[in-house]
PDB file of N, CA and C in Angstrom:
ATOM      1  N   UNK A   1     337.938 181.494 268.126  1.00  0.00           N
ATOM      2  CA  UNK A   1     337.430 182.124 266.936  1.00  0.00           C
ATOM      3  C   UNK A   1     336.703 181.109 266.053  1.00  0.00           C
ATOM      4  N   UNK A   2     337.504 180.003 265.785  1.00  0.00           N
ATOM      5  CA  UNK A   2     336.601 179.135 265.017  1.00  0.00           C
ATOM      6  C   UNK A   2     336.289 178.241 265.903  1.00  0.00           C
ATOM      7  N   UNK A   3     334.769 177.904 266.116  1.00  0.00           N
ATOM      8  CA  UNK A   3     333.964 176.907 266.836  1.00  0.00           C
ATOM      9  C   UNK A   3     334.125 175.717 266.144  1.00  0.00           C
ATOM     10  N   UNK A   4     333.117 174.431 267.364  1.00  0.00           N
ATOM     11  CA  UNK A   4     333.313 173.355 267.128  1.00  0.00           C
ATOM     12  C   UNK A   4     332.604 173.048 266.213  1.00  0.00           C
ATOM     13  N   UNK A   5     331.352 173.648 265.943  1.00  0.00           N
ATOM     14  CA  UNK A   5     330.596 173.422 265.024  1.00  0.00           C
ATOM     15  C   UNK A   5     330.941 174.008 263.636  1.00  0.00           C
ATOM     16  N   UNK A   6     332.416 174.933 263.736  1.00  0.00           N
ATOM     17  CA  UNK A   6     333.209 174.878 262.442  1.00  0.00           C
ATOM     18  C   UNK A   6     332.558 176.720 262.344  1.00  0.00           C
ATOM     19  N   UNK A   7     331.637 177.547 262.662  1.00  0.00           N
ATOM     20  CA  UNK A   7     331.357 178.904 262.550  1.00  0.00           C
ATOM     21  C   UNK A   7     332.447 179.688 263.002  1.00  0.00           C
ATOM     22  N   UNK A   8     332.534 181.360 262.819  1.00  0.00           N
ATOM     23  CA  UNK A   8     333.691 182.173 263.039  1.00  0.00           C
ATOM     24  C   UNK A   8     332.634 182.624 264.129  1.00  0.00           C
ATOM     25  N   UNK A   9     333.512 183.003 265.221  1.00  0.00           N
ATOM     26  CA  UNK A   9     332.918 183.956 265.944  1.00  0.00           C
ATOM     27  C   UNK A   9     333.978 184.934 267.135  1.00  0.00           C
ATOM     28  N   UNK A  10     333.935 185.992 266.236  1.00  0.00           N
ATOM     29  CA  UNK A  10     334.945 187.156 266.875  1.00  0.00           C
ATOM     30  C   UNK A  10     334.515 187.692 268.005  1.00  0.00           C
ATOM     31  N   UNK A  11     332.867 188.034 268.772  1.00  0.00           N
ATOM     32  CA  UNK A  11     332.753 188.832 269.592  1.00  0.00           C
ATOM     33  C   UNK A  11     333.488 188.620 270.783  1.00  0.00           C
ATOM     34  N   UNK A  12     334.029 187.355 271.200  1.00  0.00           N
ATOM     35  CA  UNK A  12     335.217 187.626 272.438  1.00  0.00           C
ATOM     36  C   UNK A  12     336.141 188.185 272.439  1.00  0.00           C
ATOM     37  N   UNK A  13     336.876 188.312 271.612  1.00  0.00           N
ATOM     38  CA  UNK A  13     338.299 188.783 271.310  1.00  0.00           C
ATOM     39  C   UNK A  13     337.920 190.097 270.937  1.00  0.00           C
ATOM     40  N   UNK A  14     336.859 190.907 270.087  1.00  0.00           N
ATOM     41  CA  UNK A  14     336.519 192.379 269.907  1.00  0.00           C
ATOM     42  C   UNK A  14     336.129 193.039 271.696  1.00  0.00           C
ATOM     43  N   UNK A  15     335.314 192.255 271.875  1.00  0.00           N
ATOM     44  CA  UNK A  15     335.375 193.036 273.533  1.00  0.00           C
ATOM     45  C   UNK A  15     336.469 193.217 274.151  1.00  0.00           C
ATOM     46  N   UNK A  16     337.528 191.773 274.206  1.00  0.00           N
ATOM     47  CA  UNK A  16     338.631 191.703 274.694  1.00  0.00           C
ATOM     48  C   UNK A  16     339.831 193.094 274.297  1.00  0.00           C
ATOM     49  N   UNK A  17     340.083 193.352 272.943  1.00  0.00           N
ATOM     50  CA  UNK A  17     340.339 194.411 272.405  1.00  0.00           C
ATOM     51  C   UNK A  17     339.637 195.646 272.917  1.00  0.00           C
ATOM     52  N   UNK A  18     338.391 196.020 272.786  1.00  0.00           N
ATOM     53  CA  UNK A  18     337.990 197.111 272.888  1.00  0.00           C
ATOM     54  C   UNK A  18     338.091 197.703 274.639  1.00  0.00           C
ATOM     55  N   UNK A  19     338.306 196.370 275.866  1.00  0.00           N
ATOM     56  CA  UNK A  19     338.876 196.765 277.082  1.00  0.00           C
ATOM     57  C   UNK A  19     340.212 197.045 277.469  1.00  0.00           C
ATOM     58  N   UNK A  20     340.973 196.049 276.300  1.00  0.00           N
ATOM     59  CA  UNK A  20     342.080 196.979 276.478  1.00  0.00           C
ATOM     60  C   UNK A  20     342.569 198.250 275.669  1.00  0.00           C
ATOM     61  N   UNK A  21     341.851 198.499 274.592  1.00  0.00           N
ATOM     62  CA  UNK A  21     341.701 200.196 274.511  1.00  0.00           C
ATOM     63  C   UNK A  21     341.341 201.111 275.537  1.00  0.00           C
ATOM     64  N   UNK A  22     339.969 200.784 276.497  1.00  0.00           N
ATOM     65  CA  UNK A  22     339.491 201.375 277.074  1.00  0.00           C
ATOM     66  C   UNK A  22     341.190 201.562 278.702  1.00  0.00           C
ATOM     67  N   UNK A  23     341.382 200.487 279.120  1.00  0.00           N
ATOM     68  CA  UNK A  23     342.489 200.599 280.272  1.00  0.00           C
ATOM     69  C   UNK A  23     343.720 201.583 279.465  1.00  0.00           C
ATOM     70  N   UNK A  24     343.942 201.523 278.219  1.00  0.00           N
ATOM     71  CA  UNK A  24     345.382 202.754 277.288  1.00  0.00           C
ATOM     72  C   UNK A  24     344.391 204.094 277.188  1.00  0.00           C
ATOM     73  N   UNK A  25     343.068 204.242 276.597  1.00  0.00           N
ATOM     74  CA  UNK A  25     342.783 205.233 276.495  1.00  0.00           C
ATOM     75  C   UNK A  25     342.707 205.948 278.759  1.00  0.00           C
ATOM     76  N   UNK A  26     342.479 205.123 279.539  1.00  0.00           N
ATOM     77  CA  UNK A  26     342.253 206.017 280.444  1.00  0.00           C
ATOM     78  C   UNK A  26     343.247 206.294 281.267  1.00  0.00           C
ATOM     79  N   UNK A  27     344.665 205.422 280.863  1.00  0.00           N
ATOM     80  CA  UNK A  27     346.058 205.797 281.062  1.00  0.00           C
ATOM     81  C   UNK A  27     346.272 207.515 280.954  1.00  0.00           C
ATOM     82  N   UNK A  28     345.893 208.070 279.043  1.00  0.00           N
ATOM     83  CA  UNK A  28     345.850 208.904 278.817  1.00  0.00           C
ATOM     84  C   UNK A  28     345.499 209.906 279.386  1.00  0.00           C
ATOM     85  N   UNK A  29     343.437 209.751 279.503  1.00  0.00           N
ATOM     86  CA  UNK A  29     342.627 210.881 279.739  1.00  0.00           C
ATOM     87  C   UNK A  29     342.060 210.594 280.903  1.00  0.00           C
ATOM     88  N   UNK A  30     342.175 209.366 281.607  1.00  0.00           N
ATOM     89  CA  UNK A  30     341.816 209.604 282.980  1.00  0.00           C
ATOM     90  C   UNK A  30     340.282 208.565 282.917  1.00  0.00           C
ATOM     91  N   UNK A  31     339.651 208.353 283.254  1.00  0.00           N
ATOM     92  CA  UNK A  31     338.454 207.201 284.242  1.00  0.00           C
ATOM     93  C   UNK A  31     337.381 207.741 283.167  1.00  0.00           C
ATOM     94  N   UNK A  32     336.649 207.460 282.612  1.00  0.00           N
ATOM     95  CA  UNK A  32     335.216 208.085 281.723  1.00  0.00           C
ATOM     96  C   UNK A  32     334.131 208.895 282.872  1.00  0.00           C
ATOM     97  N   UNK A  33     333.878 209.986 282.569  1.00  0.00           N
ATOM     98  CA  UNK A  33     333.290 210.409 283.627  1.00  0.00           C
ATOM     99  C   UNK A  33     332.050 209.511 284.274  1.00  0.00           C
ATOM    100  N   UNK A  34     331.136 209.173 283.703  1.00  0.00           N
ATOM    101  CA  UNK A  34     329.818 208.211 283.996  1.00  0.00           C
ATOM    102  C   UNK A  34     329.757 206.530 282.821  1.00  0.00           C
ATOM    103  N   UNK A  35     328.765 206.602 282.894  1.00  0.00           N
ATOM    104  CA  UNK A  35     328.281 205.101 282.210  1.00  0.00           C
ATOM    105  C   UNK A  35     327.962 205.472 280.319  1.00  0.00           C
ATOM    106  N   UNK A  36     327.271 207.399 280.130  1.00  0.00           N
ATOM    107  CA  UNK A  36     327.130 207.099 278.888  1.00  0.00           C
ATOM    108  C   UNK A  36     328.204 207.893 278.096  1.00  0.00           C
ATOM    109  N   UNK A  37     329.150 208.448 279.298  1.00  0.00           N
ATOM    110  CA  UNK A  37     330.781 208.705 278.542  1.00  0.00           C
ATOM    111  C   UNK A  37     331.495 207.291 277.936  1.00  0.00           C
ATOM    112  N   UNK A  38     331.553 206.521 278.834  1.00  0.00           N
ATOM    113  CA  UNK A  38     331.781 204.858 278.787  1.00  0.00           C
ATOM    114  C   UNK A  38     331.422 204.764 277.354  1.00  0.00           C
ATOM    115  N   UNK A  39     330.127 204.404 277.389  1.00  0.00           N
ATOM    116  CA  UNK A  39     329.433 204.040 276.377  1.00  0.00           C
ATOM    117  C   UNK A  39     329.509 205.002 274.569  1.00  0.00           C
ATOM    118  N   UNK A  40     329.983 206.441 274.660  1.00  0.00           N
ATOM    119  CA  UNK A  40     330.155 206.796 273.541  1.00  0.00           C
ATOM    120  C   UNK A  40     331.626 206.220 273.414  1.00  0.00           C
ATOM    121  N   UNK A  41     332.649 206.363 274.155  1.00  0.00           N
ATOM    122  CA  UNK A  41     333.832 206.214 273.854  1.00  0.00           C
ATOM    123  C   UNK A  41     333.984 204.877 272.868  1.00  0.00           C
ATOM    124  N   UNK A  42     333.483 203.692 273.768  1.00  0.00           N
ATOM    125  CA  UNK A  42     332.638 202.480 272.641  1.00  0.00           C
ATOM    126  C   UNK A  42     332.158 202.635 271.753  1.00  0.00           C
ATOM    127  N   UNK A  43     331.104 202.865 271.562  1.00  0.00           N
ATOM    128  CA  UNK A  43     330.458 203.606 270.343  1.00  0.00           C
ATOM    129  C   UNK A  43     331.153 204.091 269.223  1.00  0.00           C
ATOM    130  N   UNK A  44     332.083 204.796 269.677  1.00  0.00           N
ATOM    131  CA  UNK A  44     333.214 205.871 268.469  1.00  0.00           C
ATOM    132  C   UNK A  44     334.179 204.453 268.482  1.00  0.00           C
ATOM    133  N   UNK A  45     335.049 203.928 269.402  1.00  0.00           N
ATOM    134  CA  UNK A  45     336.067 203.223 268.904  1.00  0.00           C
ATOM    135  C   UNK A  45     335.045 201.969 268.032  1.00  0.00           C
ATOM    136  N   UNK A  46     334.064 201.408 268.137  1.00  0.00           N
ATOM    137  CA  UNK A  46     333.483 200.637 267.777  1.00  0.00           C
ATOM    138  C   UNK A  46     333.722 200.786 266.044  1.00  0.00           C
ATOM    139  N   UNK A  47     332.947 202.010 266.005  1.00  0.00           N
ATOM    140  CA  UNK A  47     333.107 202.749 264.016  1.00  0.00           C
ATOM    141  C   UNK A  47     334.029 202.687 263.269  1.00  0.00           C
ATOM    142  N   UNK A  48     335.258 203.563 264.619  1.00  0.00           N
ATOM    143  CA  UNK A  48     336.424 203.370 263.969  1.00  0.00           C
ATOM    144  C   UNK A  48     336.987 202.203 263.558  1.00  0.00           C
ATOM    145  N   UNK A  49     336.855 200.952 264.198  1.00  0.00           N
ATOM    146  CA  UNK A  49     336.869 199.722 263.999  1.00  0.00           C
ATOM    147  C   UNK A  49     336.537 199.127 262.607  1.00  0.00           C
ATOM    148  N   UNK A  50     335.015 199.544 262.918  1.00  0.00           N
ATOM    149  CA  UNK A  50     334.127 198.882 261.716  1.00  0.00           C
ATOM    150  C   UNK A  50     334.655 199.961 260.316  1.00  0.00           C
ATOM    151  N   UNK A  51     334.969 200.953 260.516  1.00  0.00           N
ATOM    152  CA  UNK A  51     335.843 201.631 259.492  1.00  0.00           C
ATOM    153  C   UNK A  51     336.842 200.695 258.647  1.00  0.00           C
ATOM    154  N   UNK A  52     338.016 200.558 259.443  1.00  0.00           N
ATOM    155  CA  UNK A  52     339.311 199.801 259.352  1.00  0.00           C
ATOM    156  C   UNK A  52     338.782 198.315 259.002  1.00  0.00           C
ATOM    157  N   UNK A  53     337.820 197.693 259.653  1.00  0.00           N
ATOM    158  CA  UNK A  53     337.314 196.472 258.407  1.00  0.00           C
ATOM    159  C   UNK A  53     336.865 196.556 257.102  1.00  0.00           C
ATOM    160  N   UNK A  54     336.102 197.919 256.802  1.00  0.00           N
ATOM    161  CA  UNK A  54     335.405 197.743 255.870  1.00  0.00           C
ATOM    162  C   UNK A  54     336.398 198.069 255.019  1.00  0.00           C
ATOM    163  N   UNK A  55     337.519 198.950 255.056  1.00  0.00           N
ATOM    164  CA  UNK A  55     338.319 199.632 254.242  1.00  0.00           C
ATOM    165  C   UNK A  55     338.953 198.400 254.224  1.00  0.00           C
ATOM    166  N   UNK A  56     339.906 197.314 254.952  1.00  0.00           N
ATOM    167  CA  UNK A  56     340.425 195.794 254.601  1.00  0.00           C
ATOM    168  C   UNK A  56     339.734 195.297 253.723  1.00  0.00           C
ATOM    169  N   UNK A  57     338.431 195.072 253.946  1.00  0.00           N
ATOM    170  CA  UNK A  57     337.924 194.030 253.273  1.00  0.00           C
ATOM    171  C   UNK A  57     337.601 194.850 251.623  1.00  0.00           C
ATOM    172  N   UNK A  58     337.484 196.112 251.711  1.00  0.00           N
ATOM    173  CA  UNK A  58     337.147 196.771 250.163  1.00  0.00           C
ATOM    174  C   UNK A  58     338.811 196.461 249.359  1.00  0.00           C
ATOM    175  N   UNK A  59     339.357 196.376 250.177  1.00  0.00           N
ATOM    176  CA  UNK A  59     341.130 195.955 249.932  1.00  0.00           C
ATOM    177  C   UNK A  59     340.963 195.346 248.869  1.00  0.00           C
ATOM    178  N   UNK A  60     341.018 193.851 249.638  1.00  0.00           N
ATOM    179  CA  UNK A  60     340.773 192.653 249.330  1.00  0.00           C
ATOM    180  C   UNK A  60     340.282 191.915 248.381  1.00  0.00           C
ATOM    181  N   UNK A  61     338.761 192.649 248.437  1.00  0.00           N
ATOM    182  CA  UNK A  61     337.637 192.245 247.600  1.00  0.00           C
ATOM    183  C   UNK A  61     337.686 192.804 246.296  1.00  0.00           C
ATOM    184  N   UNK A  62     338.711 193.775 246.267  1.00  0.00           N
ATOM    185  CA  UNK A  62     338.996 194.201 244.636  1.00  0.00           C
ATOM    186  C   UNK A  62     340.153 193.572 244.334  1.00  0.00           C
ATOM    187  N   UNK A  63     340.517 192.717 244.613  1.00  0.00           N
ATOM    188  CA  UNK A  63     341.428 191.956 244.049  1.00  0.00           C
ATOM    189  C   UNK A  63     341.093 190.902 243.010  1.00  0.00           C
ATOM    190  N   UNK A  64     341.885 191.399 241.888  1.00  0.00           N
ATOM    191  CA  UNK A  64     341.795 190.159 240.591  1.00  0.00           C
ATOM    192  C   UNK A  64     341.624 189.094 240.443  1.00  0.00           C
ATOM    193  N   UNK A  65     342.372 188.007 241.821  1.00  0.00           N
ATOM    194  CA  UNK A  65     342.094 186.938 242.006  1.00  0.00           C
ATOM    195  C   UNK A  65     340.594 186.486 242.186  1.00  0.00           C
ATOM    196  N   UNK A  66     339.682 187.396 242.238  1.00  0.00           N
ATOM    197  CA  UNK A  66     337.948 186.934 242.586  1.00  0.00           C
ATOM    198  C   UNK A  66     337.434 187.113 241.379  1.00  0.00           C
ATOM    199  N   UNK A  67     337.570 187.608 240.141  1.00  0.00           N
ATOM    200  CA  UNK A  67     337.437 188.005 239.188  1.00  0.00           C
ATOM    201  C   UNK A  67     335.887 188.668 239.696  1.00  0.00           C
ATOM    202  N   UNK A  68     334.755 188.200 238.868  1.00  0.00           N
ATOM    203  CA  UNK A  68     333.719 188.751 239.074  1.00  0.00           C
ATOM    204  C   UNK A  68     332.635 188.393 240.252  1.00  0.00           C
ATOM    205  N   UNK A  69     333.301 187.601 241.473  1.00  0.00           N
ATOM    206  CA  UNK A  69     333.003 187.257 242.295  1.00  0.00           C
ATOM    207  C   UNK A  69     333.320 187.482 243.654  1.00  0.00           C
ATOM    208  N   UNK A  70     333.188 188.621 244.091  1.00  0.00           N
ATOM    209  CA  UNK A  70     334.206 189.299 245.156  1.00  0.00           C
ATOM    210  C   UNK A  70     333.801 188.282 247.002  1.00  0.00           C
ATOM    211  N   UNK A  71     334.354 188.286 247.751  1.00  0.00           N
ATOM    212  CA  UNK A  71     333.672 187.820 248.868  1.00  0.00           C
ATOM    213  C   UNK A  71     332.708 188.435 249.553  1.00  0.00           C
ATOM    214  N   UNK A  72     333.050 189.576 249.601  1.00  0.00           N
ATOM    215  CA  UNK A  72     331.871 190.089 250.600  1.00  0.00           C
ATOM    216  C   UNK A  72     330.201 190.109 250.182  1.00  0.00           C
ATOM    217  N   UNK A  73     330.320 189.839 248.119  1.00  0.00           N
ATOM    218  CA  UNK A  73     329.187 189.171 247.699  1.00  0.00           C
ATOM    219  C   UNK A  73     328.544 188.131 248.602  1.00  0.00           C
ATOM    220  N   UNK A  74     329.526 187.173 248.664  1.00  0.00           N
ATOM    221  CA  UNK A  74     329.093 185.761 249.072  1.00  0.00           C
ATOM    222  C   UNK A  74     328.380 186.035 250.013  1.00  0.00           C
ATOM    223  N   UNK A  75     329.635 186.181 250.967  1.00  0.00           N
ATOM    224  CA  UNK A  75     328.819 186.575 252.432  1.00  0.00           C
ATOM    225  C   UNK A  75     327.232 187.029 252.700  1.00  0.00           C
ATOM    226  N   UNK A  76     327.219 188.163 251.853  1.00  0.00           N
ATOM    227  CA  UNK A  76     325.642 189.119 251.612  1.00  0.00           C
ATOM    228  C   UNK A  76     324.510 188.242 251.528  1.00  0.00           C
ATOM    229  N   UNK A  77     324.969 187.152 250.549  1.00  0.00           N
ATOM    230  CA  UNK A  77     324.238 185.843 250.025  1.00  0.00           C
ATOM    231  C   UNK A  77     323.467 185.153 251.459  1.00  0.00           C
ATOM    232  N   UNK A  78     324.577 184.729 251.492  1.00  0.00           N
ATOM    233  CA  UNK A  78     324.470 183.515 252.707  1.00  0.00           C
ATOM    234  C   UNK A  78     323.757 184.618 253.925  1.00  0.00           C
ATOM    235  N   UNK A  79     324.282 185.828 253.966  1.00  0.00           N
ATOM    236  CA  UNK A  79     323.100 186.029 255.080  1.00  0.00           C
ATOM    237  C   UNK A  79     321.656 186.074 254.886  1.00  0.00           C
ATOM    238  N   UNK A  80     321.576 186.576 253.704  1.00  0.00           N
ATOM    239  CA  UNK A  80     320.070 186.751 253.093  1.00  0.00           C
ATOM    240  C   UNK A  80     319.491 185.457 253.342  1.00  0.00           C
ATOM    241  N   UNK A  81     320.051 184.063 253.385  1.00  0.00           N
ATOM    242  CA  UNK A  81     319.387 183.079 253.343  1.00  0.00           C
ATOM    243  C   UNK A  81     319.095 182.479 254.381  1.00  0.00           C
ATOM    244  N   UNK A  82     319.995 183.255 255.784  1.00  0.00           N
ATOM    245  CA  UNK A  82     319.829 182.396 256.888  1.00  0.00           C
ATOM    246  C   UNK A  82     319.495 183.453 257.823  1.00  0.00           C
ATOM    247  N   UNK A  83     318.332 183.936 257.403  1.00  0.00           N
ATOM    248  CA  UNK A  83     317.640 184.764 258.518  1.00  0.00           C
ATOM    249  C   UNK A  83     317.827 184.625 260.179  1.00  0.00           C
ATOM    250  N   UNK A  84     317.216 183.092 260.445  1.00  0.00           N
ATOM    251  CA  UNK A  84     317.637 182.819 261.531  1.00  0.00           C
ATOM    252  C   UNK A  84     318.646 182.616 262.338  1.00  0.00           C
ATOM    253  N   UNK A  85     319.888 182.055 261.357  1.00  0.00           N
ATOM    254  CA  UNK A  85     321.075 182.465 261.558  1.00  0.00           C
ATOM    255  C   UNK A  85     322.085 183.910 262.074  1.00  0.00           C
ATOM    256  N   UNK A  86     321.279 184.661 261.362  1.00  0.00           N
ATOM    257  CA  UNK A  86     321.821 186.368 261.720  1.00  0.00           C
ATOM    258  C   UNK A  86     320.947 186.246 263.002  1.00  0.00           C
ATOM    259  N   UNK A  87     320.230 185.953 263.435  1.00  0.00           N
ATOM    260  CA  UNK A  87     319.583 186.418 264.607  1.00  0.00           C
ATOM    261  C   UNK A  87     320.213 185.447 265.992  1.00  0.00           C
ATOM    262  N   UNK A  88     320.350 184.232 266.036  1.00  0.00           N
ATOM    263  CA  UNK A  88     321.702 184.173 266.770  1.00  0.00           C
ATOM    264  C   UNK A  88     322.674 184.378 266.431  1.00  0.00           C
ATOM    265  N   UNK A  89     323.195 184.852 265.846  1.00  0.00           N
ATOM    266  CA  UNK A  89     324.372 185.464 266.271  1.00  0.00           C
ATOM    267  C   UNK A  89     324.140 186.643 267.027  1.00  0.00           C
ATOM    268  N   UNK A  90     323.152 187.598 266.530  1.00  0.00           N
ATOM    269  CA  UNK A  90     322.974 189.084 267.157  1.00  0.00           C
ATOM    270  C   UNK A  90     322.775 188.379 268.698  1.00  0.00           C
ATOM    271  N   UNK A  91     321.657 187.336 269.061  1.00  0.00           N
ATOM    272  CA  UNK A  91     322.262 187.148 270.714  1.00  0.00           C
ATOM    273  C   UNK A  91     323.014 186.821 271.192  1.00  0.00           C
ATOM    274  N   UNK A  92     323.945 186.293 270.457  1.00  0.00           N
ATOM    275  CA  UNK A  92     325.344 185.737 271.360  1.00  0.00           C
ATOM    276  C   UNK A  92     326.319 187.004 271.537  1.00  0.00           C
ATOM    277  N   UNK A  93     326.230 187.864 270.431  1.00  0.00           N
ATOM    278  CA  UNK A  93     327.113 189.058 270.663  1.00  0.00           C
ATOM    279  C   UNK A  93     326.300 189.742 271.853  1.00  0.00           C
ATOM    280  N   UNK A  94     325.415 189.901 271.801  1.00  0.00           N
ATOM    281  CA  UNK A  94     324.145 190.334 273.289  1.00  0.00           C
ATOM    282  C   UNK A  94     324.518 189.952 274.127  1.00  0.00           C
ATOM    283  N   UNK A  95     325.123 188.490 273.967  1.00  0.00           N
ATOM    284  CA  UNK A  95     325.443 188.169 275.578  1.00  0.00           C
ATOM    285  C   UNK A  95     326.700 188.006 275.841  1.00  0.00           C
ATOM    286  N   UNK A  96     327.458 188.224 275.090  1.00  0.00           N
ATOM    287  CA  UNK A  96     328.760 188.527 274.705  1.00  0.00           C
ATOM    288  C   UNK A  96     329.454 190.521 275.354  1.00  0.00           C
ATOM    289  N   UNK A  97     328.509 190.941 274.985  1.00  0.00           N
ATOM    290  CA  UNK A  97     328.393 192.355 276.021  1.00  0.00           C
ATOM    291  C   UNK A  97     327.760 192.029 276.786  1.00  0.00           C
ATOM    292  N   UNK A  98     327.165 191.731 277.433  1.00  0.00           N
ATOM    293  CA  UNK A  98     326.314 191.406 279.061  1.00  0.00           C
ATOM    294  C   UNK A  98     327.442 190.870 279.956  1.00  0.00           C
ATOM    295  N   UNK A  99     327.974 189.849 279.039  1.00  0.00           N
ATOM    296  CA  UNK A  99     329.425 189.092 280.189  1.00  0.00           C
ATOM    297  C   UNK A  99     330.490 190.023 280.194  1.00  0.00           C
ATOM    298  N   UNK A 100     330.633 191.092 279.412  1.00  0.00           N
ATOM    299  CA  UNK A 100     331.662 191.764 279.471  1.00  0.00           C
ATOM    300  C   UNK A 100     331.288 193.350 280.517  1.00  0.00           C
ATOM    301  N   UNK A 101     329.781 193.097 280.936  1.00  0.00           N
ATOM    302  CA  UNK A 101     329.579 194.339 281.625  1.00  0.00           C
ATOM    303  C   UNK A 101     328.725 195.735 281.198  1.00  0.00           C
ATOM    304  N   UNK A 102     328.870 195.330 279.840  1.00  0.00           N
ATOM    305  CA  UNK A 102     328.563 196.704 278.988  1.00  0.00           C
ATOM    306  C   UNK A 102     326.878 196.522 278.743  1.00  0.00           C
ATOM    307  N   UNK A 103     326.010 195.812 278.876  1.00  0.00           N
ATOM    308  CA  UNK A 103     324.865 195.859 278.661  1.00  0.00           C
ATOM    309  C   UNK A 103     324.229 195.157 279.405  1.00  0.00           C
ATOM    310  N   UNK A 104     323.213 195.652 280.256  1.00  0.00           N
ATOM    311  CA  UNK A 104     322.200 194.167 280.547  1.00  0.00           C
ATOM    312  C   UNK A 104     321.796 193.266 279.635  1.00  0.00           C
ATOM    313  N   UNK A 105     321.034 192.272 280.449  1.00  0.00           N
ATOM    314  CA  UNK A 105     320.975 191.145 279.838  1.00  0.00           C
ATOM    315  C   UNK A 105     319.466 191.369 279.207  1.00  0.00           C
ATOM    316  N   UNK A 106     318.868 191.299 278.341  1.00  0.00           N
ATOM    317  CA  UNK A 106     317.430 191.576 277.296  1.00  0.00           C
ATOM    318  C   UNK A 106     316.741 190.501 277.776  1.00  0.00           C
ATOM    319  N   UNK A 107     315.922 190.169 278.556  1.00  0.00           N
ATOM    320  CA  UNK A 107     314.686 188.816 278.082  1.00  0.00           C
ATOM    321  C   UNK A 107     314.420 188.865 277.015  1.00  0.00           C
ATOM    322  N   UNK A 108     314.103 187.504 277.294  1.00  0.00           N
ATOM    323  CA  UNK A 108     313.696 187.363 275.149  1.00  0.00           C
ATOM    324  C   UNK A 108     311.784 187.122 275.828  1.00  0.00           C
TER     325      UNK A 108
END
């Protein structure tokens, strides 16, 4: 999670998670019929996910201790400034699903 170069980077462990949802959910309901059953089931647990963060972090971020400075400000900041920055990351998560199966690989 935290690299050598000191950055966070979750997309291993979210894939890792989201396959073993996928092996409990097909315990349940059985094999996904094709590739874009696969792919919504992802899709939906993905939201639900990004749901359950955003609702943590709205937690959090109203907490007194930040007074008029909440984090997820910051964050907003720092991406605005490192354009290029947001854009690797978006390929490493790219290839971060490619190694996990779920997407081909994009030429750049």
């Amino acid at each position: 999670m935290i690299r050598q170069d000191g950055s966070i980077y979750f997309a291993s462990e979210l894939v890792a998670l989201i396959d073993r949802f996928l092996q409990e959910y097909e315990k349940v309901e059985g094999p996904p019929q094709d590739g874009l059953d696969r792919g919504l089931i992802i899709a939906y647990l993905l939201n639900v996910m990004r749901c359950d963060l955003e609702l943590l972090g709205e937690c959090l971020n109203k907490q007194d201790v930040f007074g008029s400075l909440p984090p997820k400000r910051v964050l907003e900041e720092c991406m605005k400034r490192d354009p290029e920055g947001l854009e690797l990351r978006r390929e490493q998560i790219q290839r971060a699903l490619y190694e996990a199966g779920w997407l081909p690989l994009k030429s750049s």
